[in-house]
N, C-alpha and C. Protein backbone atom coordinates (compact mmCIF):
# COMPACT_ATOMS: atom_id res chain seq x y z
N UNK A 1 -35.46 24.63 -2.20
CA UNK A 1 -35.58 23.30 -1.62
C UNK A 1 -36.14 22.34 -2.67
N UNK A 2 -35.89 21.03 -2.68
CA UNK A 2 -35.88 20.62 -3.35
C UNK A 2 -37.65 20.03 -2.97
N UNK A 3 -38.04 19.42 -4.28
CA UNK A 3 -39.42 19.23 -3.94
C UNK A 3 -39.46 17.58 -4.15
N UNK A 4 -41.40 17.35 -3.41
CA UNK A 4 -41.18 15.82 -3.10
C UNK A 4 -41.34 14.82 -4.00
N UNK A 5 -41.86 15.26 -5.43
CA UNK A 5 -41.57 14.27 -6.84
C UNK A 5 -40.76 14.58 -6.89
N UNK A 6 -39.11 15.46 -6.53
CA UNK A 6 -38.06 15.33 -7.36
C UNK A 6 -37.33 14.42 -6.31
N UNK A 7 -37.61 14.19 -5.30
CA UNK A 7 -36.89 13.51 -3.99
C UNK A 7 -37.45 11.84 -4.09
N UNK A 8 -38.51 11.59 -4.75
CA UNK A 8 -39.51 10.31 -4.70
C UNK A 8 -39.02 9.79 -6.06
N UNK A 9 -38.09 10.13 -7.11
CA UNK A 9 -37.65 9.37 -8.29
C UNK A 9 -36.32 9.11 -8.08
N UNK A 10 -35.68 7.44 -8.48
CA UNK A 10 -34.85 7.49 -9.01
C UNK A 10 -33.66 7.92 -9.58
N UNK A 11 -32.81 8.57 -8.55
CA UNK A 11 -31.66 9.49 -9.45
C UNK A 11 -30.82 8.49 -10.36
N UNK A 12 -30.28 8.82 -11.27
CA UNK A 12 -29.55 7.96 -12.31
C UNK A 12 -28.06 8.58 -11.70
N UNK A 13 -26.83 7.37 -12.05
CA UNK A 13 -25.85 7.44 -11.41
C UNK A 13 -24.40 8.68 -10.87
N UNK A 14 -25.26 9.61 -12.27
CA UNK A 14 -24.63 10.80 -12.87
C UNK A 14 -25.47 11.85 -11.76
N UNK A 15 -26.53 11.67 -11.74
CA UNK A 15 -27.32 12.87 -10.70
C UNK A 15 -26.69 12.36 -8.73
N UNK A 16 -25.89 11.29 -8.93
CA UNK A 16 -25.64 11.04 -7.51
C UNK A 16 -24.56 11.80 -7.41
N UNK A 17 -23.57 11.34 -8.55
CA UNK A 17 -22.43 11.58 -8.51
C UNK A 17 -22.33 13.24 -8.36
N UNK A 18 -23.39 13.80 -8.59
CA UNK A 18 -23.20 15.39 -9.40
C UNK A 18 -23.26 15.95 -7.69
N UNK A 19 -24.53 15.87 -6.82
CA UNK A 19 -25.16 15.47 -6.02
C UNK A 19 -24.42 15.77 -4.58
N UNK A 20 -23.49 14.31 -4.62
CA UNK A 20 -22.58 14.47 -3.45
C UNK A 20 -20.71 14.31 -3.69
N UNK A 21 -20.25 14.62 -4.78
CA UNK A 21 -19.03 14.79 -5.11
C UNK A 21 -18.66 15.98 -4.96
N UNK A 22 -17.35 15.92 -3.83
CA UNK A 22 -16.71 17.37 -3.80
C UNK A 22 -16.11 17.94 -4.48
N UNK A 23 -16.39 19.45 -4.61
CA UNK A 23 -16.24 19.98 -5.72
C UNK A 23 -14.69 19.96 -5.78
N UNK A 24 -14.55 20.80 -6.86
CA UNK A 24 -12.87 20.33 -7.49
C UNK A 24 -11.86 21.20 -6.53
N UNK A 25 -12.54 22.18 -5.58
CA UNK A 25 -11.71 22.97 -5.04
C UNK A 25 -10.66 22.29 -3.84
N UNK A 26 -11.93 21.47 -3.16
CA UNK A 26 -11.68 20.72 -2.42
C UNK A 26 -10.34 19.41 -2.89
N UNK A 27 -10.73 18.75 -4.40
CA UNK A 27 -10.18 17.50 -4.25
C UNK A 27 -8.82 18.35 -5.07
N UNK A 28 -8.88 19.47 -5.63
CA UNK A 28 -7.26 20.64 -5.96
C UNK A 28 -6.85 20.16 -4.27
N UNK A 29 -7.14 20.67 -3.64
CA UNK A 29 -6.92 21.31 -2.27
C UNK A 29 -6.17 20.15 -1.49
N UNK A 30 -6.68 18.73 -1.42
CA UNK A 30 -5.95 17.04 -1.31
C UNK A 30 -5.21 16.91 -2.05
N UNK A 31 -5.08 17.10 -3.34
CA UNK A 31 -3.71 16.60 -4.49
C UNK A 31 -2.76 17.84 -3.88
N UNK A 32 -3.04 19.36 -3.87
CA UNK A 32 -1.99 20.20 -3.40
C UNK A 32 -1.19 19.55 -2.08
N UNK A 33 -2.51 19.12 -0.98
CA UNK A 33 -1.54 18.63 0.33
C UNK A 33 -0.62 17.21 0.20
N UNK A 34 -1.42 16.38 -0.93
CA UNK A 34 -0.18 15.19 -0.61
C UNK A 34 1.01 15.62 -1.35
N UNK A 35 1.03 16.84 -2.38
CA UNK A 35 2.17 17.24 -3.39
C UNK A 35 3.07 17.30 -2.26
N UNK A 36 2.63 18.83 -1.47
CA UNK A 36 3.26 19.22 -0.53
C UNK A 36 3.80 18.51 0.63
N UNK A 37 3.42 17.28 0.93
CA UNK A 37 4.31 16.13 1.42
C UNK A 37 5.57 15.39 0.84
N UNK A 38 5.38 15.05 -0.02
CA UNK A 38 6.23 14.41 -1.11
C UNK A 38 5.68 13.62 -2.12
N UNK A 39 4.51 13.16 -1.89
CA UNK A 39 3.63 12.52 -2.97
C UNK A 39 4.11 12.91 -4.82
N UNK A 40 4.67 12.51 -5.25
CA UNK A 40 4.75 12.94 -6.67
C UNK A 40 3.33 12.87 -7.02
N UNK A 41 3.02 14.06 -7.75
CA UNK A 41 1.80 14.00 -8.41
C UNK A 41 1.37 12.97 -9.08
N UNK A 42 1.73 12.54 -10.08
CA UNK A 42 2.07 11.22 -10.92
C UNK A 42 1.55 9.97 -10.38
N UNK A 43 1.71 10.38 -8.64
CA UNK A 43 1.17 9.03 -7.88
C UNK A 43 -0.38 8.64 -7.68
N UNK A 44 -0.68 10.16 -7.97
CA UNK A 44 -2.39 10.21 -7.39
C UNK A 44 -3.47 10.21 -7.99
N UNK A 45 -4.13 9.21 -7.87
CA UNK A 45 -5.56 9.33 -9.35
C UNK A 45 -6.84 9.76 -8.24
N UNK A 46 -7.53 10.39 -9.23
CA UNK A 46 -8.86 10.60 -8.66
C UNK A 46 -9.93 9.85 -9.65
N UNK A 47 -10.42 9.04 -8.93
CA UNK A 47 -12.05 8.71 -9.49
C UNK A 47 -13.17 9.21 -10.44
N UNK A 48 -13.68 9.06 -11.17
CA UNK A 48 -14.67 9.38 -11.87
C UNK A 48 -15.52 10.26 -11.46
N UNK A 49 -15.91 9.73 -9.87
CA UNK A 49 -16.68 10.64 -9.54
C UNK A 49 -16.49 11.50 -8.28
N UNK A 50 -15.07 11.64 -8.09
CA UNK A 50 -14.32 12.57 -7.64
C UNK A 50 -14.43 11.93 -6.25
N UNK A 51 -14.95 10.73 -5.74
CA UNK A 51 -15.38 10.63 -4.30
C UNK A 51 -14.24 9.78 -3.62
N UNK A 52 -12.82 9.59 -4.57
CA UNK A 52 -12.07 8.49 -3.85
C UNK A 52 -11.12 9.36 -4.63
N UNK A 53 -9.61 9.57 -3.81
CA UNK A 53 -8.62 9.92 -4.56
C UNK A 53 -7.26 8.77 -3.63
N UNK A 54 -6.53 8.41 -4.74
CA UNK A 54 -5.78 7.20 -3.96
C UNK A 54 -4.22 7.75 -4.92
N UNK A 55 -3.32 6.60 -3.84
CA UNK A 55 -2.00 7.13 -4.49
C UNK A 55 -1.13 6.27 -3.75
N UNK A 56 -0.17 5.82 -4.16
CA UNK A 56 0.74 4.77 -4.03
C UNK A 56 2.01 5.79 -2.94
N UNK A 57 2.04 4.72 -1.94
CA UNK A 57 3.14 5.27 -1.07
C UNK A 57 3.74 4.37 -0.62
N UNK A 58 4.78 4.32 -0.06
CA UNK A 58 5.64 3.45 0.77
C UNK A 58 5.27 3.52 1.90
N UNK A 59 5.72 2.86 2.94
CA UNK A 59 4.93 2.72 4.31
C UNK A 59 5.70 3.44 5.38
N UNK A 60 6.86 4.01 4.48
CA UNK A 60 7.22 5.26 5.52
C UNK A 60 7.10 6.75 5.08
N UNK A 61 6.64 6.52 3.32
CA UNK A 61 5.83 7.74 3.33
C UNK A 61 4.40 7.82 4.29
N UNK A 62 3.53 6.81 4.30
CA UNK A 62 2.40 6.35 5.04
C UNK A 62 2.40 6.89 6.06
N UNK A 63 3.50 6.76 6.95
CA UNK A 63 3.98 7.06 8.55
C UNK A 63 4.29 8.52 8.61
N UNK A 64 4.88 9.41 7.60
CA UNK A 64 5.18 10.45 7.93
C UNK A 64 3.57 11.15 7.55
N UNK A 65 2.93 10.89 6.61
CA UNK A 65 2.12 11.42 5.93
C UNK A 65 0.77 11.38 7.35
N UNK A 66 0.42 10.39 7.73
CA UNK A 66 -0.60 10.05 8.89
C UNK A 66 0.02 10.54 10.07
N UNK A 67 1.03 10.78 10.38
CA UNK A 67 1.88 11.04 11.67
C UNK A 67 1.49 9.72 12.13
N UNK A 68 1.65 8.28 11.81
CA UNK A 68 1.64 7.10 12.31
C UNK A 68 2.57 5.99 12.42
N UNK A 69 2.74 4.61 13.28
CA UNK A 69 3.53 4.07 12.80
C UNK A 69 2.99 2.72 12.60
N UNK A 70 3.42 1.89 11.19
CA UNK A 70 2.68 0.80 11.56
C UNK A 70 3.33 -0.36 11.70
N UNK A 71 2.86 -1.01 12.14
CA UNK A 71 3.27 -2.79 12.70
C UNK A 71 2.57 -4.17 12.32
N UNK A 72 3.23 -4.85 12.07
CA UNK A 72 2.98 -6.36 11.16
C UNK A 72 2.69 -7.25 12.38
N UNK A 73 1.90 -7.99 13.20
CA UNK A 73 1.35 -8.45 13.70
C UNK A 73 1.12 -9.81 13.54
N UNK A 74 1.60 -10.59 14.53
CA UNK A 74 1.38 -12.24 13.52
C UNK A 74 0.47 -12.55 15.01
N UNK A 75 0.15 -13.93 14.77
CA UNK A 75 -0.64 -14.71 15.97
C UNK A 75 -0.11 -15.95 16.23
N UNK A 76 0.34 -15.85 17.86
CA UNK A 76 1.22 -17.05 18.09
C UNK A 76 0.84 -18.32 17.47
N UNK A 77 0.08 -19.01 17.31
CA UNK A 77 -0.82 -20.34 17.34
C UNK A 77 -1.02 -20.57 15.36
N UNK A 78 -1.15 -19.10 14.88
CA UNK A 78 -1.56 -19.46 13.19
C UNK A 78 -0.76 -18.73 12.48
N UNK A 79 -0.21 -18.76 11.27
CA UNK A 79 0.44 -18.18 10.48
C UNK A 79 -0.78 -17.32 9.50
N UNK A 80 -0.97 -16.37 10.55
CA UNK A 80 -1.85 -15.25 10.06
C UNK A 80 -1.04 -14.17 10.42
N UNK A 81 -0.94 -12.75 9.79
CA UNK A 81 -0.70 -11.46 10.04
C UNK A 81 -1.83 -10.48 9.76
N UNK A 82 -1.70 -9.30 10.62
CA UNK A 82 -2.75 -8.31 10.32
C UNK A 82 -1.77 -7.15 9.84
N UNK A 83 -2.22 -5.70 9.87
CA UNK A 83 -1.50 -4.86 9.99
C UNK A 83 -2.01 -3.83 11.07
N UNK A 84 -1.37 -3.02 12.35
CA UNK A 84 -1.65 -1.99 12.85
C UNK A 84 -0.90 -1.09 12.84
N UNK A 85 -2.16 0.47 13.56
CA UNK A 85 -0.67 1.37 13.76
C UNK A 85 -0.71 1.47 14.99
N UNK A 86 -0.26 3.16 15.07
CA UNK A 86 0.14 3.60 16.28
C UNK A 86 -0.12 4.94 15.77
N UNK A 87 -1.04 5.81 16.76
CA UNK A 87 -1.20 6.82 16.47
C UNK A 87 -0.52 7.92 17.24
């Protein structure tokens, strides 16, 4: 267990990252499942500190990938749009 001067200082950005970033098995384990969708590898970056992995899709890869569908949404009165889905 960790003790209470090591809990009462300052971690520097590298001891956060070390800390609470999932390990590589895990973020293997997300790049394997979007491969295994159709995701080209190529599409998917992971972060520095492993805590965000992102990747470019089309919005009907999006839909198959979430089992969702989504919809463009305007508002009668303003030329505003949102986006929703449908789960």
């Amino acid at each position: 267990m960790l003790g209470l001067t090591y809990l009462a200082r300052h971690w520097t950005a590298a001891e956060v990252n070390k800390a609470f970033a999932p390990s590589a098995a895990t973020v293997n384990a997300v790049r394997e499942w979007l491969v295994s969708t159709g995701i080209d590898h190529r599409r998917i970056t992971v972060s520095d500190n492993r805590g965000w992995i992102a990747f470019d899709a089309t919005v009907e890869e999006a839909e198959d990938l979430l089992g969702a569908q989504y919809h463009e949404y305007g508002h009668s009165d303003e030329d505003k749009y949102t986006l929703g889905c449908d789960s």
